[in-house]
Structure formats: C-alpha cells, structure tokens
PDB file of N, CA and C in Angstrom:
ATOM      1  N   UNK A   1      31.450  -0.613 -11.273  1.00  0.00           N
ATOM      2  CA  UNK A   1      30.753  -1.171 -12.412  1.00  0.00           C
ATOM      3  C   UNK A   1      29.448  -0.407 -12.597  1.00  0.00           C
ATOM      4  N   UNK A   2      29.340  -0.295 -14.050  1.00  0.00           N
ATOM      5  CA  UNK A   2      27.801   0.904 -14.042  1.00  0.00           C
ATOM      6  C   UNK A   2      27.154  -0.711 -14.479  1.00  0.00           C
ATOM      7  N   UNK A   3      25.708   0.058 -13.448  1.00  0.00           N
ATOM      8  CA  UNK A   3      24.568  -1.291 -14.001  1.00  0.00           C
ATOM      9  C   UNK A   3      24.506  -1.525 -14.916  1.00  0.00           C
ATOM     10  N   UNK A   4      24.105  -0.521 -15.321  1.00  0.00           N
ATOM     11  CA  UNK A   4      23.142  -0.583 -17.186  1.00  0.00           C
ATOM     12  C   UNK A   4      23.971  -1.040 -18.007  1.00  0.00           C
ATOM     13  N   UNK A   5      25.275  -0.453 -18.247  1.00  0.00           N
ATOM     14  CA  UNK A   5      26.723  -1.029 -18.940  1.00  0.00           C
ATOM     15  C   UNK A   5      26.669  -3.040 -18.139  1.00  0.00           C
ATOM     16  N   UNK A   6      26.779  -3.253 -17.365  1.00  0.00           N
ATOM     17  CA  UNK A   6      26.770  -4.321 -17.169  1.00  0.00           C
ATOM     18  C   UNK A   6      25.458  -5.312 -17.349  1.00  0.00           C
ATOM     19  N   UNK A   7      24.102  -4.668 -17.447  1.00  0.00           N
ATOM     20  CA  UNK A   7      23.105  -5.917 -17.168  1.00  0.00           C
ATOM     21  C   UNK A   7      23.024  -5.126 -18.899  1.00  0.00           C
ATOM     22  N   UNK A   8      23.357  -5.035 -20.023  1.00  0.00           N
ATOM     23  CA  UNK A   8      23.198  -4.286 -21.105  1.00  0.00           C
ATOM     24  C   UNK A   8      22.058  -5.142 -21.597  1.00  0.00           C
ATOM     25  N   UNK A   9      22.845  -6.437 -21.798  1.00  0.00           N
ATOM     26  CA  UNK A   9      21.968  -7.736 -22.380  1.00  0.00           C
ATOM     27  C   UNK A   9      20.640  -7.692 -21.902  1.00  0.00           C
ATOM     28  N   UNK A  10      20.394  -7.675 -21.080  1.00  0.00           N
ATOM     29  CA  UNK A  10      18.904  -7.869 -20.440  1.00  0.00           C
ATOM     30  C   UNK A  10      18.018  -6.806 -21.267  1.00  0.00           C
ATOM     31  N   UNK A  11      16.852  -7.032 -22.135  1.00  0.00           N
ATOM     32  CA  UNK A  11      16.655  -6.184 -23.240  1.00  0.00           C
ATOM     33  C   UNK A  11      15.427  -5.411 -22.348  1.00  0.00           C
ATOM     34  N   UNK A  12      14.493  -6.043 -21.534  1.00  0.00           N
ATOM     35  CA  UNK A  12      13.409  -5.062 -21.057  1.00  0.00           C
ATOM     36  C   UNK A  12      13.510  -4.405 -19.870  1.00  0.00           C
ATOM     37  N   UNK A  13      15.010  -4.527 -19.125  1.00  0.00           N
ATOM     38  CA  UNK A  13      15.419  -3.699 -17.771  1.00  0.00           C
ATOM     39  C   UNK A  13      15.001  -2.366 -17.453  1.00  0.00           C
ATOM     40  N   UNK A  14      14.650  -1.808 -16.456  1.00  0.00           N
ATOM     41  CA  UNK A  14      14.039  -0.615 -16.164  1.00  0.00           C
ATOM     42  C   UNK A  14      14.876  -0.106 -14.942  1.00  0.00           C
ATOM     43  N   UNK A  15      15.535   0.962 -14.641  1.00  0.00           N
ATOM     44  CA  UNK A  15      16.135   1.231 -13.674  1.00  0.00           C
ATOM     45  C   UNK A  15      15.106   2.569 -13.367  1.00  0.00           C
ATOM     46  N   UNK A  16      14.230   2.334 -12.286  1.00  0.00           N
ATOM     47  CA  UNK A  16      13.942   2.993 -11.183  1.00  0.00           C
ATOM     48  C   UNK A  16      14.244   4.177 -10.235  1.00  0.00           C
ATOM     49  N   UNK A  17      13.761   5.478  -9.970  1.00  0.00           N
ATOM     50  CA  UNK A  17      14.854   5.898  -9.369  1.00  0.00           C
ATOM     51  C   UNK A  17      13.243   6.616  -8.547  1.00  0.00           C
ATOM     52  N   UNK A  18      13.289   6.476  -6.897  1.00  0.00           N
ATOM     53  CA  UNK A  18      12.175   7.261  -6.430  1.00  0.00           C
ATOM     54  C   UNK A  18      12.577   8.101  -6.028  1.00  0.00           C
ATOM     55  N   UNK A  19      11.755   9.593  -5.940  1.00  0.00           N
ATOM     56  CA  UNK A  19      12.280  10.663  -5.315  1.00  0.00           C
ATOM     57  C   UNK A  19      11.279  10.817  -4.861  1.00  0.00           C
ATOM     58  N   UNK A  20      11.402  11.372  -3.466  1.00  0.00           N
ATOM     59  CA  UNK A  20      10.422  12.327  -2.355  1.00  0.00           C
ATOM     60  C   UNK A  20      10.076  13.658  -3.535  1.00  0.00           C
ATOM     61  N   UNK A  21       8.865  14.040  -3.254  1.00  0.00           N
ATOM     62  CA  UNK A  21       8.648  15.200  -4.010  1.00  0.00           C
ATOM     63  C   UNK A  21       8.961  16.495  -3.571  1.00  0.00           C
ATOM     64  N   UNK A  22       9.698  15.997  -2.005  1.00  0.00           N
ATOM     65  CA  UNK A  22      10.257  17.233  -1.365  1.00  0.00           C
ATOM     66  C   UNK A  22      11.989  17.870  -1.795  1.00  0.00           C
ATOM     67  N   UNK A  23      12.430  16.517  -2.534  1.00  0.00           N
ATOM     68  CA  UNK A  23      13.911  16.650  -3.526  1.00  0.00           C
ATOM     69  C   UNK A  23      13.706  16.689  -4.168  1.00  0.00           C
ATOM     70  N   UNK A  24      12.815  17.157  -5.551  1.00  0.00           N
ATOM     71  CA  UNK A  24      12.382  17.566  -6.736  1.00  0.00           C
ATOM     72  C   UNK A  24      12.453  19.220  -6.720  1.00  0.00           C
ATOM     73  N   UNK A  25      13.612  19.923  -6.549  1.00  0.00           N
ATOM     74  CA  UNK A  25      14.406  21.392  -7.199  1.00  0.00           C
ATOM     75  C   UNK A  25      15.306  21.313  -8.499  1.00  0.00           C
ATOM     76  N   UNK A  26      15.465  23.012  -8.473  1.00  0.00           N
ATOM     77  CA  UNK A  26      16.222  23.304  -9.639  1.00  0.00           C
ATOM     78  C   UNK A  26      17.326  22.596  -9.418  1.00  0.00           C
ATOM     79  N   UNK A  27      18.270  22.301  -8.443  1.00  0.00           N
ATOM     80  CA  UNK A  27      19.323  21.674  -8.173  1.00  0.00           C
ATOM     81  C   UNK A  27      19.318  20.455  -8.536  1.00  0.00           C
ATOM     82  N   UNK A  28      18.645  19.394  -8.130  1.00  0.00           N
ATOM     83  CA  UNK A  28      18.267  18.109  -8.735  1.00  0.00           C
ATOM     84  C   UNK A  28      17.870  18.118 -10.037  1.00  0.00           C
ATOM     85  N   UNK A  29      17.288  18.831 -10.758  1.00  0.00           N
ATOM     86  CA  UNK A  29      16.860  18.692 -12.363  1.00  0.00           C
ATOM     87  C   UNK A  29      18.204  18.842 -12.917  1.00  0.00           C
ATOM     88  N   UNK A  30      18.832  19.970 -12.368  1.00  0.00           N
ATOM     89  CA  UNK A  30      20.533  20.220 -13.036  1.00  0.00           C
ATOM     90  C   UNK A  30      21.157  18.871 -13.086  1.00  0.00           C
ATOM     91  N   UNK A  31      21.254  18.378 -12.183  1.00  0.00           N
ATOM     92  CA  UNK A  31      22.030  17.119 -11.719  1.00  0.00           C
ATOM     93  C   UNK A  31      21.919  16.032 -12.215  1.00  0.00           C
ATOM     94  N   UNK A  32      20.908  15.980 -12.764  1.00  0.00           N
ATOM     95  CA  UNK A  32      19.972  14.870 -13.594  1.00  0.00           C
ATOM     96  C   UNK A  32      20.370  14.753 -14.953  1.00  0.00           C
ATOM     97  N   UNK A  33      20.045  16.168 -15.462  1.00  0.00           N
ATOM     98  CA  UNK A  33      20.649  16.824 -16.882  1.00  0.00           C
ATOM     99  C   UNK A  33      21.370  16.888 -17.125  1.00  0.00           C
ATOM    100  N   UNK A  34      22.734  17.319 -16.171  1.00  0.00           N
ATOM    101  CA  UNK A  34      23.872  17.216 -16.345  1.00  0.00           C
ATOM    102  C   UNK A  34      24.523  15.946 -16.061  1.00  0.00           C
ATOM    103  N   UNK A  35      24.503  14.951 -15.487  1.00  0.00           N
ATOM    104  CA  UNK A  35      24.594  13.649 -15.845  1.00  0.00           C
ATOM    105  C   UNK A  35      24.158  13.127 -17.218  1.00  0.00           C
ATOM    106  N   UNK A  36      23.144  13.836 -17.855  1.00  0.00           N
ATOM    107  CA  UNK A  36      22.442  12.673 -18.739  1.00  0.00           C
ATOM    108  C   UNK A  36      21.640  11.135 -18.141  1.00  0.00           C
ATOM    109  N   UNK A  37      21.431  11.157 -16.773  1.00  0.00           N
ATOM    110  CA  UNK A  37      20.528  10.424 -16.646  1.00  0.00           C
ATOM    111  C   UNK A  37      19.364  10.216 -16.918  1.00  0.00           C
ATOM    112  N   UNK A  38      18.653  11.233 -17.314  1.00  0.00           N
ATOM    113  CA  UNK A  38      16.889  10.651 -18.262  1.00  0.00           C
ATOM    114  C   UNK A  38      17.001   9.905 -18.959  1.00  0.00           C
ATOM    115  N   UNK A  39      18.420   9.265 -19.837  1.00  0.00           N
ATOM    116  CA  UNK A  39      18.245   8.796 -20.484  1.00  0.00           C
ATOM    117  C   UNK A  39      18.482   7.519 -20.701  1.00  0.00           C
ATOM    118  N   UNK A  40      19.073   7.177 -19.191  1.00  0.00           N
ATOM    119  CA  UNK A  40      18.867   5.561 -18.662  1.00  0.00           C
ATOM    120  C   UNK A  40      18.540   5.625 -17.437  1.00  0.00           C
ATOM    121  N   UNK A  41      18.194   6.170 -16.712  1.00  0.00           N
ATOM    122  CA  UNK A  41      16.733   5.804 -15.696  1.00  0.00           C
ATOM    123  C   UNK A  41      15.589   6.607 -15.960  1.00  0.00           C
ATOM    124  N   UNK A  42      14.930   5.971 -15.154  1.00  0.00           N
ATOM    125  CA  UNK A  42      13.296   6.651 -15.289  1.00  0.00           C
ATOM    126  C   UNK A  42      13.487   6.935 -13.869  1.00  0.00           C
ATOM    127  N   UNK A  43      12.909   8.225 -13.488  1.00  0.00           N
ATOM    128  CA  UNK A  43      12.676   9.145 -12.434  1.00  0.00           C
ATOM    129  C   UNK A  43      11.013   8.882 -11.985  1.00  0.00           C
ATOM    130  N   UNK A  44      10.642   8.880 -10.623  1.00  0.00           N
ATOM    131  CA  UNK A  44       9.202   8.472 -10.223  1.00  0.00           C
ATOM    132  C   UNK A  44       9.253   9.527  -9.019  1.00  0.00           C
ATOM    133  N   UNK A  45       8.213  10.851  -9.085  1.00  0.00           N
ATOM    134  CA  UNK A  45       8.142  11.466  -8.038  1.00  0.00           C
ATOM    135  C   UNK A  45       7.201  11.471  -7.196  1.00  0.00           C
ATOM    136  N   UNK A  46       6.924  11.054  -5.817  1.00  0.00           N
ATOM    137  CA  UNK A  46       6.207  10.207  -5.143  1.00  0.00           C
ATOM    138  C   UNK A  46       6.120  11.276  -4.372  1.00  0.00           C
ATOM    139  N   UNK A  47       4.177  12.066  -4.525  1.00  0.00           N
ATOM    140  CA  UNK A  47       3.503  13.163  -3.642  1.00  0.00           C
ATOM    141  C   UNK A  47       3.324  12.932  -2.614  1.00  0.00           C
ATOM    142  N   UNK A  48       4.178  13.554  -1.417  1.00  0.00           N
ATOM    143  CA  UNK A  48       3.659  13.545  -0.330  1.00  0.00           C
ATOM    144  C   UNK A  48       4.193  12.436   0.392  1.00  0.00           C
ATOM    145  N   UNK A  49       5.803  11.529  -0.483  1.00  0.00           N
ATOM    146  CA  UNK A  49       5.947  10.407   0.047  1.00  0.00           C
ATOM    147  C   UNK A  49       5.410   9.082   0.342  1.00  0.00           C
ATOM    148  N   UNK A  50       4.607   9.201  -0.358  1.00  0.00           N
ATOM    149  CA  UNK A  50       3.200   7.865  -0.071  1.00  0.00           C
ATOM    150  C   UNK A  50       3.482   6.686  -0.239  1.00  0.00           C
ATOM    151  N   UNK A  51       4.293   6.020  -1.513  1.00  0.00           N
ATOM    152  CA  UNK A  51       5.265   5.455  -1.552  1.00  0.00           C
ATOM    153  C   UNK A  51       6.219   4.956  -0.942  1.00  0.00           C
ATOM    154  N   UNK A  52       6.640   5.617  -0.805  1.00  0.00           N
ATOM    155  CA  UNK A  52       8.097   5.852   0.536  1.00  0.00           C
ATOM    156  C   UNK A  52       7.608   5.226   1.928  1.00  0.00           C
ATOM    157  N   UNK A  53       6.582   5.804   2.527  1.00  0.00           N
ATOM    158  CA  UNK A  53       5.747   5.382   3.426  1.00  0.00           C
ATOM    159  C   UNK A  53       5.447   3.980   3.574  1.00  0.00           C
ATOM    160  N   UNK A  54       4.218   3.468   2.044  1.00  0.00           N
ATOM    161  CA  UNK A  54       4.265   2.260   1.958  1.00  0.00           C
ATOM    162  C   UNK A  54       5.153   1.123   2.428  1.00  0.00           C
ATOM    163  N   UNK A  55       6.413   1.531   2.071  1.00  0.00           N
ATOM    164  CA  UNK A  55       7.581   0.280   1.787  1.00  0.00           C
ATOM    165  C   UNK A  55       8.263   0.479   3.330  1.00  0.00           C
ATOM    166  N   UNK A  56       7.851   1.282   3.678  1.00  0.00           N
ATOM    167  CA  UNK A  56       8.598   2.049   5.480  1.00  0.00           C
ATOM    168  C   UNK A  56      10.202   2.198   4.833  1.00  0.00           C
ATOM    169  N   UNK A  57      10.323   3.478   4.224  1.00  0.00           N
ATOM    170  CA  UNK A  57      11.502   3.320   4.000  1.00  0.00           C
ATOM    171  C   UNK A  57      11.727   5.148   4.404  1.00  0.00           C
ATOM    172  N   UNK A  58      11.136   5.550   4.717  1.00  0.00           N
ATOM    173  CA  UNK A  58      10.722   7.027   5.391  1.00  0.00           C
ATOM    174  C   UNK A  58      12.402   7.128   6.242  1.00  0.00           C
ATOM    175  N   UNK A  59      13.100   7.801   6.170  1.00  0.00           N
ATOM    176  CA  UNK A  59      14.132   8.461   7.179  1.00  0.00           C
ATOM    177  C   UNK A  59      14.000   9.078   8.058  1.00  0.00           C
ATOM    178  N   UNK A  60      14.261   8.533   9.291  1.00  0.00           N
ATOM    179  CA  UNK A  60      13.430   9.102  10.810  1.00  0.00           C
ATOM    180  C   UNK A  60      14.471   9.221  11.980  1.00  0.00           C
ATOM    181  N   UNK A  61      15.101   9.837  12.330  1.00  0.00           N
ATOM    182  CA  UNK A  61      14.148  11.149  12.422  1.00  0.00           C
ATOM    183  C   UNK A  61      14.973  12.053  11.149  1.00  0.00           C
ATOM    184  N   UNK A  62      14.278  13.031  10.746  1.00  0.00           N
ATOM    185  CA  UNK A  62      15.224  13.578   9.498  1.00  0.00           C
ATOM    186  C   UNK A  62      15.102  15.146   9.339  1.00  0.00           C
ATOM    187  N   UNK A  63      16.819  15.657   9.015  1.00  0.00           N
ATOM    188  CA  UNK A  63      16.877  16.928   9.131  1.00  0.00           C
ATOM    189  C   UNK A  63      15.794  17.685   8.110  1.00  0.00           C
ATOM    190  N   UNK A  64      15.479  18.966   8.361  1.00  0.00           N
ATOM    191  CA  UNK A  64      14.634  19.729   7.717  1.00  0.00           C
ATOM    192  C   UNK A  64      14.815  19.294   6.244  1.00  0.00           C
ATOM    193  N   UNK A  65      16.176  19.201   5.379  1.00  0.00           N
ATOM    194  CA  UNK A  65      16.071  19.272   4.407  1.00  0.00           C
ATOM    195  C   UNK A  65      15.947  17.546   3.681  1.00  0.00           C
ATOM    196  N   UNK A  66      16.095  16.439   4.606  1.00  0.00           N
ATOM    197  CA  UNK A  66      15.760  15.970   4.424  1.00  0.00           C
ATOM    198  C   UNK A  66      14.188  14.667   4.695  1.00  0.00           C
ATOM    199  N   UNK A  67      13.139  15.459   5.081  1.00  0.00           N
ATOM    200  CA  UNK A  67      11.399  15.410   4.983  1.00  0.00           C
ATOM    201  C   UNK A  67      11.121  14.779   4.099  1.00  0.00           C
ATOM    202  N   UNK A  68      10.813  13.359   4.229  1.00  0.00           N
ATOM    203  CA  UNK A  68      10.172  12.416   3.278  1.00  0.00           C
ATOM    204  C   UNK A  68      10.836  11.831   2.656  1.00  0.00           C
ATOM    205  N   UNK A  69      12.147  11.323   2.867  1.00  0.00           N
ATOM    206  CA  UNK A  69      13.627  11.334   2.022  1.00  0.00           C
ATOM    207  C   UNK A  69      13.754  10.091   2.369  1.00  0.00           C
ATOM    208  N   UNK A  70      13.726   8.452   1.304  1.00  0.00           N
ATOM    209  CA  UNK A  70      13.725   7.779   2.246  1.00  0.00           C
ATOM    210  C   UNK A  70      15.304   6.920   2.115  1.00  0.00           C
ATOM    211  N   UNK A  71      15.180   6.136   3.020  1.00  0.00           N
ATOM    212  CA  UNK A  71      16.461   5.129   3.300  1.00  0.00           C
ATOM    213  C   UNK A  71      17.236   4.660   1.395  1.00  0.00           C
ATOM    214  N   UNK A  72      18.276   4.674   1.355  1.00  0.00           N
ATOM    215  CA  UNK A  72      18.848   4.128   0.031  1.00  0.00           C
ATOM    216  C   UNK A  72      18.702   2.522   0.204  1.00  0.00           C
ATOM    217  N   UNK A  73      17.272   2.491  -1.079  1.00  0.00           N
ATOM    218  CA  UNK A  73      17.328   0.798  -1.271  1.00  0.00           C
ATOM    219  C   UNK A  73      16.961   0.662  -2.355  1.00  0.00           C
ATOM    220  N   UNK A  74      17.444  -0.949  -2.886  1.00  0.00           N
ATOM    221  CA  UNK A  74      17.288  -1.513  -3.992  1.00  0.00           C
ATOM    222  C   UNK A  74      16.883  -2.540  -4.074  1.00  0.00           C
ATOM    223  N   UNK A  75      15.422  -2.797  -5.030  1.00  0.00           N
ATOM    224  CA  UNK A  75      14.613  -3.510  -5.062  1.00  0.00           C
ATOM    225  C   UNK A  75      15.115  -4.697  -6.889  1.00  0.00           C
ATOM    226  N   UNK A  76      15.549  -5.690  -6.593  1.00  0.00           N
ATOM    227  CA  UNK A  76      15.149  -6.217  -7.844  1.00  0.00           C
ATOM    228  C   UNK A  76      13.559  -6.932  -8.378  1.00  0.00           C
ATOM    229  N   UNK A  77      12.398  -6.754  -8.967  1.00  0.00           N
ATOM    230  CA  UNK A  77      11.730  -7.074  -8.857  1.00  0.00           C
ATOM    231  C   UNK A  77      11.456  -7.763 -10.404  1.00  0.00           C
ATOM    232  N   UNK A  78      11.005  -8.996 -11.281  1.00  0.00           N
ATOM    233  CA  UNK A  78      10.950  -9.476 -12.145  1.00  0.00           C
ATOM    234  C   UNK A  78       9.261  -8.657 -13.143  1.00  0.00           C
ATOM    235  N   UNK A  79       9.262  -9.806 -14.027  1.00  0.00           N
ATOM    236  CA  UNK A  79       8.113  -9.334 -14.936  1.00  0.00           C
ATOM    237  C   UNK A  79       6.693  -9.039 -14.173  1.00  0.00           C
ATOM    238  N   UNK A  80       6.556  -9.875 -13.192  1.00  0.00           N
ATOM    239  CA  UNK A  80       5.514 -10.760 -12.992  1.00  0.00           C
ATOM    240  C   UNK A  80       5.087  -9.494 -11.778  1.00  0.00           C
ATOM    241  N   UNK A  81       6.145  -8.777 -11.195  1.00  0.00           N
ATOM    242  CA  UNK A  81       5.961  -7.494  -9.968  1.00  0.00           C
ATOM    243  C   UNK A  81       6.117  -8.275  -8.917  1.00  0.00           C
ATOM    244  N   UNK A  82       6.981 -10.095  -8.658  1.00  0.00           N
ATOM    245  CA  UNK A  82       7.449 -10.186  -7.748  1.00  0.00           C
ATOM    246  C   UNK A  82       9.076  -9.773  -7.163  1.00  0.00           C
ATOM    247  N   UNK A  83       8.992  -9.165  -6.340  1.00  0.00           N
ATOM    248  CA  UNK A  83      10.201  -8.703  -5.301  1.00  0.00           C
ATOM    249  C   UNK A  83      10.958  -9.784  -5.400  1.00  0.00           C
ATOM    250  N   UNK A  84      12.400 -10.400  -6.051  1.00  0.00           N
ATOM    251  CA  UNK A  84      12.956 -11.196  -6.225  1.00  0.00           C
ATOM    252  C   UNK A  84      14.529 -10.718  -5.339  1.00  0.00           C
ATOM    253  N   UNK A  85      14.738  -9.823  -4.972  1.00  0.00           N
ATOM    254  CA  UNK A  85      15.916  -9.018  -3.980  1.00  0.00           C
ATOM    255  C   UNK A  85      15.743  -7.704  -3.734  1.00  0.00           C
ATOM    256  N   UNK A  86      15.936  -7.364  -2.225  1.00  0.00           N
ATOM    257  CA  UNK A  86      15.804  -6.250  -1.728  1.00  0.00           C
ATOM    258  C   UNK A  86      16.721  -5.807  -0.862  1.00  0.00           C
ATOM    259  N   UNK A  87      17.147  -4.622  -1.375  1.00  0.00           N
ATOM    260  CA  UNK A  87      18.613  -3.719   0.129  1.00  0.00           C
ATOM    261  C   UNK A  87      17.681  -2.683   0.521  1.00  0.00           C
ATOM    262  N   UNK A  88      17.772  -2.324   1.604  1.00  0.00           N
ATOM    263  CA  UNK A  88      17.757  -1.343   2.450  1.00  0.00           C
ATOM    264  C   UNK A  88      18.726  -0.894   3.423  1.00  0.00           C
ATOM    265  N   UNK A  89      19.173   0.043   3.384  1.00  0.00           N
ATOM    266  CA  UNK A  89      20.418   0.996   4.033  1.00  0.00           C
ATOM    267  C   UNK A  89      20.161   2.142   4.589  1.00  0.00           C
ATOM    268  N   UNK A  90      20.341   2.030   6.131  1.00  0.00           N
ATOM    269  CA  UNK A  90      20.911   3.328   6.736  1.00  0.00           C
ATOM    270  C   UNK A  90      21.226   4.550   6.545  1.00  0.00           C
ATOM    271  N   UNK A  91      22.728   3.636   6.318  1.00  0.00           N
ATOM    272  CA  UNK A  91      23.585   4.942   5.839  1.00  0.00           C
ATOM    273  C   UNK A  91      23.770   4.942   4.641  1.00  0.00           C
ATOM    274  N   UNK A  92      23.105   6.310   4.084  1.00  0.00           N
ATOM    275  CA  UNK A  92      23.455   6.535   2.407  1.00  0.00           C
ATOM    276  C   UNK A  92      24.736   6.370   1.662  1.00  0.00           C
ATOM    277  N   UNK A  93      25.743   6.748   2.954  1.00  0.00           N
ATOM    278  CA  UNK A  93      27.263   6.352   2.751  1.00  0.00           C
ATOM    279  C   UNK A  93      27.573   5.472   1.987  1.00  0.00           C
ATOM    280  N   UNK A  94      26.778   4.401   2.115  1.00  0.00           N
ATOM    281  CA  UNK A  94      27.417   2.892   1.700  1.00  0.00           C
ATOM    282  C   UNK A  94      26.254   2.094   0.677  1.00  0.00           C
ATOM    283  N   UNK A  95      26.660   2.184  -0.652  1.00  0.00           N
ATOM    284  CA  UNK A  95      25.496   1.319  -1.644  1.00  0.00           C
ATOM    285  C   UNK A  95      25.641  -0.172  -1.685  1.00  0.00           C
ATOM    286  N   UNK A  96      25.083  -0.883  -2.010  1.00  0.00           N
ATOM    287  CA  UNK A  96      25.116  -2.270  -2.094  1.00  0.00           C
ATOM    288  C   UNK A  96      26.261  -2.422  -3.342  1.00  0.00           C
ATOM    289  N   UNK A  97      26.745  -3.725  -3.687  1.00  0.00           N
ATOM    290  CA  UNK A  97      27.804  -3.448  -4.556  1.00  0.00           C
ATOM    291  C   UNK A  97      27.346  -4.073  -5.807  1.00  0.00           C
ATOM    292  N   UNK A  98      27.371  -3.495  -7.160  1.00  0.00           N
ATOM    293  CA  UNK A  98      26.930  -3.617  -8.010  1.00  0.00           C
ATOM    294  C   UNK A  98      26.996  -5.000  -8.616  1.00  0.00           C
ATOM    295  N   UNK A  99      27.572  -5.787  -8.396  1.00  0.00           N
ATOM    296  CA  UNK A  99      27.719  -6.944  -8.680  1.00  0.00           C
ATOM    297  C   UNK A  99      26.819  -7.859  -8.104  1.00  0.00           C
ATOM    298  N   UNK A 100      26.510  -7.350  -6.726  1.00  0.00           N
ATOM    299  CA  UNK A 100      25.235  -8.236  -5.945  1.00  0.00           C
ATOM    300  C   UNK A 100      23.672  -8.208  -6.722  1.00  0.00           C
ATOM    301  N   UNK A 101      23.741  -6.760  -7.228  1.00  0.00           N
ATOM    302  CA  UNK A 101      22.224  -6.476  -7.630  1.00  0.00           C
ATOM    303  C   UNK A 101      22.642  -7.361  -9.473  1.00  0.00           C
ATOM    304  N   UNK A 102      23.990  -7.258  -9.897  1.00  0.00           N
ATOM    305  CA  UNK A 102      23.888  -8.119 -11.390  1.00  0.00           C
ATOM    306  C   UNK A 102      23.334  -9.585 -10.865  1.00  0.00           C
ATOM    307  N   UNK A 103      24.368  -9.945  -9.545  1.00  0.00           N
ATOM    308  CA  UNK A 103      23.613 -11.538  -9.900  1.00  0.00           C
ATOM    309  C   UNK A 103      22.438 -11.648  -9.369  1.00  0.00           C
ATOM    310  N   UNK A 104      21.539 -10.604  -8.382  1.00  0.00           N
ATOM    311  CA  UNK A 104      19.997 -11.165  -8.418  1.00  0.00           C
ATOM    312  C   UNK A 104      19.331 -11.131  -9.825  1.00  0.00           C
ATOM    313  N   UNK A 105      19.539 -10.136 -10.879  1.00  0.00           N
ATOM    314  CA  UNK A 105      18.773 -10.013 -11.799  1.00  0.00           C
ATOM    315  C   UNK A 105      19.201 -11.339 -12.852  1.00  0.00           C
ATOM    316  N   UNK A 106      19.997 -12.131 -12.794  1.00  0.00           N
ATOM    317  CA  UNK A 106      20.744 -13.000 -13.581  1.00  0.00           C
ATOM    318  C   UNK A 106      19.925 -14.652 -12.786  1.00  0.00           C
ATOM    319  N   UNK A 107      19.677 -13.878 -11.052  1.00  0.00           N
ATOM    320  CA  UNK A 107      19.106 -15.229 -11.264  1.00  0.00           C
ATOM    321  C   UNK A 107      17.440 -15.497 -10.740  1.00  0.00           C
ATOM    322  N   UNK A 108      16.732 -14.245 -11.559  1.00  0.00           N
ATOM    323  CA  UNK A 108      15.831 -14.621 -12.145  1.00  0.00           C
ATOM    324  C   UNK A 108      14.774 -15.684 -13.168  1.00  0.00           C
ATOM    325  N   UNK A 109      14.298 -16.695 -12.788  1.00  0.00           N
ATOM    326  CA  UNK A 109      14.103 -17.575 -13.751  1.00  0.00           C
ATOM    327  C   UNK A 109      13.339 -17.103 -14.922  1.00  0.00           C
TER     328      UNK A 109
END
C-alpha cells in the first residue's frame, strides 16, 4: 500500500524523509528524480547528523559508507509537534507495515 495513495484524504499530511548529509550524492539525487519523489515527500538534509543524533537514531557501529546513517524509523507526529507513534528498526530489511502507520494517523484526535 503506498501511503500517500492511502492517507490521500488527510489534506495537510507531510511525508518526511531525513537524510544524513553524508547520503546526499549524485546517486541519491538520480534516485529521487527518477522516482519522482520531490513531488510527494519533502527531503530534510541533516549537517553533520545532528538530528539523527538528537533522536539516537545514529547506526553504530557503521560501515564507512554508511557514517551518520541512521536506524529506519517512523515518526507519526500531529499539528500540535506531538509524537503521537514511533518505529524504530534495526534492520533496514524490514519496514513497519503501512497500514500500522495509516491507523496511527487516523487515530489522531
């Protein structure tokens, strides 16, 4: 299930996407572009990981290429900037399932 196709209704939704500023290459801009994702997420590139840090979501210990790269998680957070559901994952292998993150945002009051 694609989010955005599914939470469509929800008119002021923002999908998030953080990147280490150490995965910000030509390879990733391609990937981006060639998806057409700019044009339903917003991209946030976080100097130096600081961000990343904040939330302890830093990947440790982590191969060279991945430095500042952090854990795959998903934050639902409402109007107000309270944290209303949060995943954090390990292994990048495995995403939360899209249906979990529809019904936190659904049960938002």
């Amino acid at each position: 299930m694609e989010l955005r196709d599914a939470l469509a209704e929800v008119d002021d939704l923002v999908v998030l996407y953080v990147l280490s500023s150490d995965q910000v290459n030509d390879k990733t801009r391609h990937f981006v572009d060639e998806l057409g994702l700019r044009e339903r997420i917003r991209f946030l590139v976080d100097p130096g990981s600081a961000t990343i840090d904040s939330l302890g979501l830093r990947r440790e210990p982590a191969e060279p290429m991945e430095i500042g790269v952090p854990h795959p998680a998903t934050y639902v957070i409402d109007r107000e900037g309270i944290v209303r559901f949060a995943d954090v994952r390990k292994d990048f292998h495995f995403w939360i399932a899209s249906e979990i993150v529809v019904a936190a945002v659904y049960q938002i009051p």
